[in-house]
Protein backbone atom coordinates (compact mmCIF):
# COMPACT_ATOMS: atom_id res chain seq x y z
CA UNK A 1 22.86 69.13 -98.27
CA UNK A 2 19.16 69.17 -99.05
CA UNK A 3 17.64 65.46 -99.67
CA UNK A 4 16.28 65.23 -103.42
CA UNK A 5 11.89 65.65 -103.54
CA UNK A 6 12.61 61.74 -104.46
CA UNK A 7 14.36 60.87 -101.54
CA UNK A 8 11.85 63.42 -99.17
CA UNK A 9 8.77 61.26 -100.28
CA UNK A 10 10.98 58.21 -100.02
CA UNK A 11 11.49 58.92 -96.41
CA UNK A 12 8.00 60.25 -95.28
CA UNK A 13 6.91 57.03 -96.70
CA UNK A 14 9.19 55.06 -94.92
CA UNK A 15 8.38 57.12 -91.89
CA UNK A 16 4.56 56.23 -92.17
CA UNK A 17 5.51 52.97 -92.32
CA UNK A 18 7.36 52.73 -89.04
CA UNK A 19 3.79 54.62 -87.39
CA UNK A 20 2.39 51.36 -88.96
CA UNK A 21 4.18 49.44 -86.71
CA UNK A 22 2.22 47.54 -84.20
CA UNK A 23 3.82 48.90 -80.86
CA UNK A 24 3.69 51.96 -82.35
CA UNK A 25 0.01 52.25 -83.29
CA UNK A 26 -0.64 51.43 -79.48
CA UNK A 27 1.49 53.98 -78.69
CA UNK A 28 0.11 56.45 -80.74
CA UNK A 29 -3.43 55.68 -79.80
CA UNK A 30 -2.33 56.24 -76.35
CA UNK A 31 -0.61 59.23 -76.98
CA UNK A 32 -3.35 60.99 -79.18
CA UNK A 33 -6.02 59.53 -77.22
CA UNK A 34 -6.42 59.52 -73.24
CA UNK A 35 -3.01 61.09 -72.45
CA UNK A 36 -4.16 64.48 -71.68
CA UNK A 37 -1.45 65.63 -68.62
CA UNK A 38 -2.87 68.80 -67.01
CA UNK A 39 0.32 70.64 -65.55
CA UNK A 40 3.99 70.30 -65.85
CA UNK A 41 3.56 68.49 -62.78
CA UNK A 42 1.38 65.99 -64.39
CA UNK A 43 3.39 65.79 -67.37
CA UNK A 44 6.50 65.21 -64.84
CA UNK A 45 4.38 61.94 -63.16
CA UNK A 46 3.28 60.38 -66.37
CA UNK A 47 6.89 60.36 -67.91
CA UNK A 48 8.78 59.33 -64.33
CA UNK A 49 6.07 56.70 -63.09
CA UNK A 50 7.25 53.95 -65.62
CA UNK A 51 5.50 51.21 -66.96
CA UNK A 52 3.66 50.48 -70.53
CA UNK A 53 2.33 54.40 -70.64
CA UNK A 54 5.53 55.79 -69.87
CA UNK A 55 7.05 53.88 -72.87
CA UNK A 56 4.36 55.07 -75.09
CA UNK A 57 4.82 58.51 -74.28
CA UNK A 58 8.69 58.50 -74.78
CA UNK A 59 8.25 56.44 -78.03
CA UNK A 60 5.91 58.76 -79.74
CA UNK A 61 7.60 61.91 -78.51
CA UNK A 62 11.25 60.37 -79.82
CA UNK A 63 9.70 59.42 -82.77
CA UNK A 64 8.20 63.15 -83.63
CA UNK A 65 11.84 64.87 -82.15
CA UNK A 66 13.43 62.22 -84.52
CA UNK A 67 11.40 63.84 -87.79
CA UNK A 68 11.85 67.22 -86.17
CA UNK A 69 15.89 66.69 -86.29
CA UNK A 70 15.41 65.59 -89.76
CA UNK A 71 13.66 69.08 -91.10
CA UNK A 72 16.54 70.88 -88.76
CA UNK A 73 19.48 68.99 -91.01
CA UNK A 74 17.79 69.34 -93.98
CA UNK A 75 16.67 65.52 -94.66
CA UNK A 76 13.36 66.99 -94.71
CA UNK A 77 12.11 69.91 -95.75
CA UNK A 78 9.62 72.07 -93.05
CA UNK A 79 6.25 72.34 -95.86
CA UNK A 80 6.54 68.39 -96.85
CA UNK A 81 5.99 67.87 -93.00
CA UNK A 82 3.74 70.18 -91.95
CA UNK A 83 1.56 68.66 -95.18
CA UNK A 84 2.04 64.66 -94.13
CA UNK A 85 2.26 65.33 -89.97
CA UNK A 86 -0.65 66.92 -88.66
CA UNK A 87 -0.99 64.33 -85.73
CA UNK A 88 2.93 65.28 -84.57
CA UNK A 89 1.06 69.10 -83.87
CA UNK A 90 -2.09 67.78 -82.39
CA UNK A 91 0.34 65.46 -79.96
CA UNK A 92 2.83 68.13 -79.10
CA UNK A 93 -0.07 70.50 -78.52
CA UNK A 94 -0.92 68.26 -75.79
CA UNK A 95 2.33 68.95 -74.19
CA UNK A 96 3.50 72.38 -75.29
CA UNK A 97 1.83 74.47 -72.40
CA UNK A 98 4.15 72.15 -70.06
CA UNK A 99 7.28 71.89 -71.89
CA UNK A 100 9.46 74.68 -70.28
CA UNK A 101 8.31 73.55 -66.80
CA UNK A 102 8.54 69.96 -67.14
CA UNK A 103 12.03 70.85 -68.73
CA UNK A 104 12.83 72.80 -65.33
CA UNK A 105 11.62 69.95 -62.85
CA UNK A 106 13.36 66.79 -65.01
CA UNK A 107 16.85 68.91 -66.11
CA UNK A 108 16.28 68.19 -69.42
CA UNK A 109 16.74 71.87 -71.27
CA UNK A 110 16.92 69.95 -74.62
CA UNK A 111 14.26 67.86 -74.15
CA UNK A 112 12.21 67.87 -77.43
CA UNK A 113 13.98 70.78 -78.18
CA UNK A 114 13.70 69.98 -82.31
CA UNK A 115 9.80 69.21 -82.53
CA UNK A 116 9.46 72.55 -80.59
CA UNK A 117 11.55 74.57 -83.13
CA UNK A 118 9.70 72.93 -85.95
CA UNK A 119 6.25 73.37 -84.64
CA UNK A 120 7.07 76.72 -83.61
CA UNK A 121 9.60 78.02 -86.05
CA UNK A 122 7.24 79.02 -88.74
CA UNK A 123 3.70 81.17 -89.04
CA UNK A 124 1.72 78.54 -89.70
CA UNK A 125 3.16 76.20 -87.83
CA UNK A 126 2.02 78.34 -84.67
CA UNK A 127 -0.94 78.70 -85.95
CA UNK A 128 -1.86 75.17 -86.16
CA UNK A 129 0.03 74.25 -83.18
CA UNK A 130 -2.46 77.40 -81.68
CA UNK A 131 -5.81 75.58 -83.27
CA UNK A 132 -5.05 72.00 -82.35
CA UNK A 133 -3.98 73.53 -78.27
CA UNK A 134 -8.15 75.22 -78.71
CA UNK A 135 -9.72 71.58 -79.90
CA UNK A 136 -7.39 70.05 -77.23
CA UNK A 137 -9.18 72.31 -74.93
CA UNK A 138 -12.84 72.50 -75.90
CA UNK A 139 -12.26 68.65 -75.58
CA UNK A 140 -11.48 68.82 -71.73
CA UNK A 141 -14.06 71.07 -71.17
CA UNK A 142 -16.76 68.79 -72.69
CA UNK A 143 -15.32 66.13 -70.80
CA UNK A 144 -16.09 67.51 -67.52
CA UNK A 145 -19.26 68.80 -68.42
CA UNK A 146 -20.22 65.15 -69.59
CA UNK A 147 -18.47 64.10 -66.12
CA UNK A 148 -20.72 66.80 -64.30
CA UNK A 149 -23.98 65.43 -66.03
C-alpha cells in the first residue's frame, strides 16, 4: 500500500532530520567529502580496516539502502526522492564503479542491493547517477594535477 503525499513529506522530513543528527553530519561530511576509494580493492580496505571511517561509511551507506528499501515497498515514492536526495546519487556514485567487485571479494551479493535498484532503476536516475560519476571524476583529476603542481 502506497503511503499518502501527507505521510511521503512527513517521512522525508523526518528523514532530513535524522541527516541532522550530529554523528551523522560527520559521517556524511566524511562520506561526501575525502572518501574517494579508487578500486574495489580500495573500497574492500576502507570498509574492513575498522575504526571511526569505517563506521561512517557503513552509517551513511545503511542510511541511503534504508530510503532505497523504502521507495522499493512503496513508503516512498521513486520522483519524491530523486527530488529531496541528490547527495544519496553523488555518494553512491562514489562507489558504484566498485560495487559488483567489492560484492565478489566481501560475499555480500545483496550488499546495497536497494540504493542500486533505485539509482539505477529509472532513466534519469542513470543519468544523474552518470553526471555526478563525471564531477566525481573531473574532481580526481584536478586533484592530481594540483598534487603534480
Amino acid at each position: 500500500m502506497k503511503k499518502s503525499t501527507i505521510q511521503q513529506a512527513e517521512l522525508i522530513l523526518h528523514l532530513y532530520e535524522l541527516r541532522r543528527e550530529t554523528v551523522m553530519r560527520e559521517a556524511r561530511s566524511f562520506v561526501g567529502g575525502p572518501f574517494l576509494p579508487t578500486s574495489d580493492d580500495d573500497l574492500v580496505s576502507i570498509v574492513t580496516k575498522g575504526g571511526k571511517e569505517t563506521g561512517f561509511v557503513l552509517q551513511v551507506f545503511g542510511y541511503w539502502d534504508m530510503v532505497s528499501a523504502f521507495v522499493l515497498h512503496g513508503m516512498l515514492t521513486e520522483p519524491l526522492v530523486y527530488d529531496t536526495c541528490q547527495e544519496m546519487y553523488f555518494q553512491f556514485a562514489k562507489i558504484y564503479p566498485y560495487l559488483q567487485g567489492f560484492r565478489q571479494k566481501m560475499h555480500l551479493p545483496e550488499w546495497m542491493q536497494n540504493l542500486e535498484k533505485v539509482t539505477t532503476s529509472s532513466p534519469r536516475g542513470r543519468k544523474r547517477l552518470a553526471a555526478m560519476r563525471a564531477s566525481l571524476d573531473s574532481m580526481a583529476e584536478a586533484r592530481v594535477r594540483a598534487e603534480h603542481k
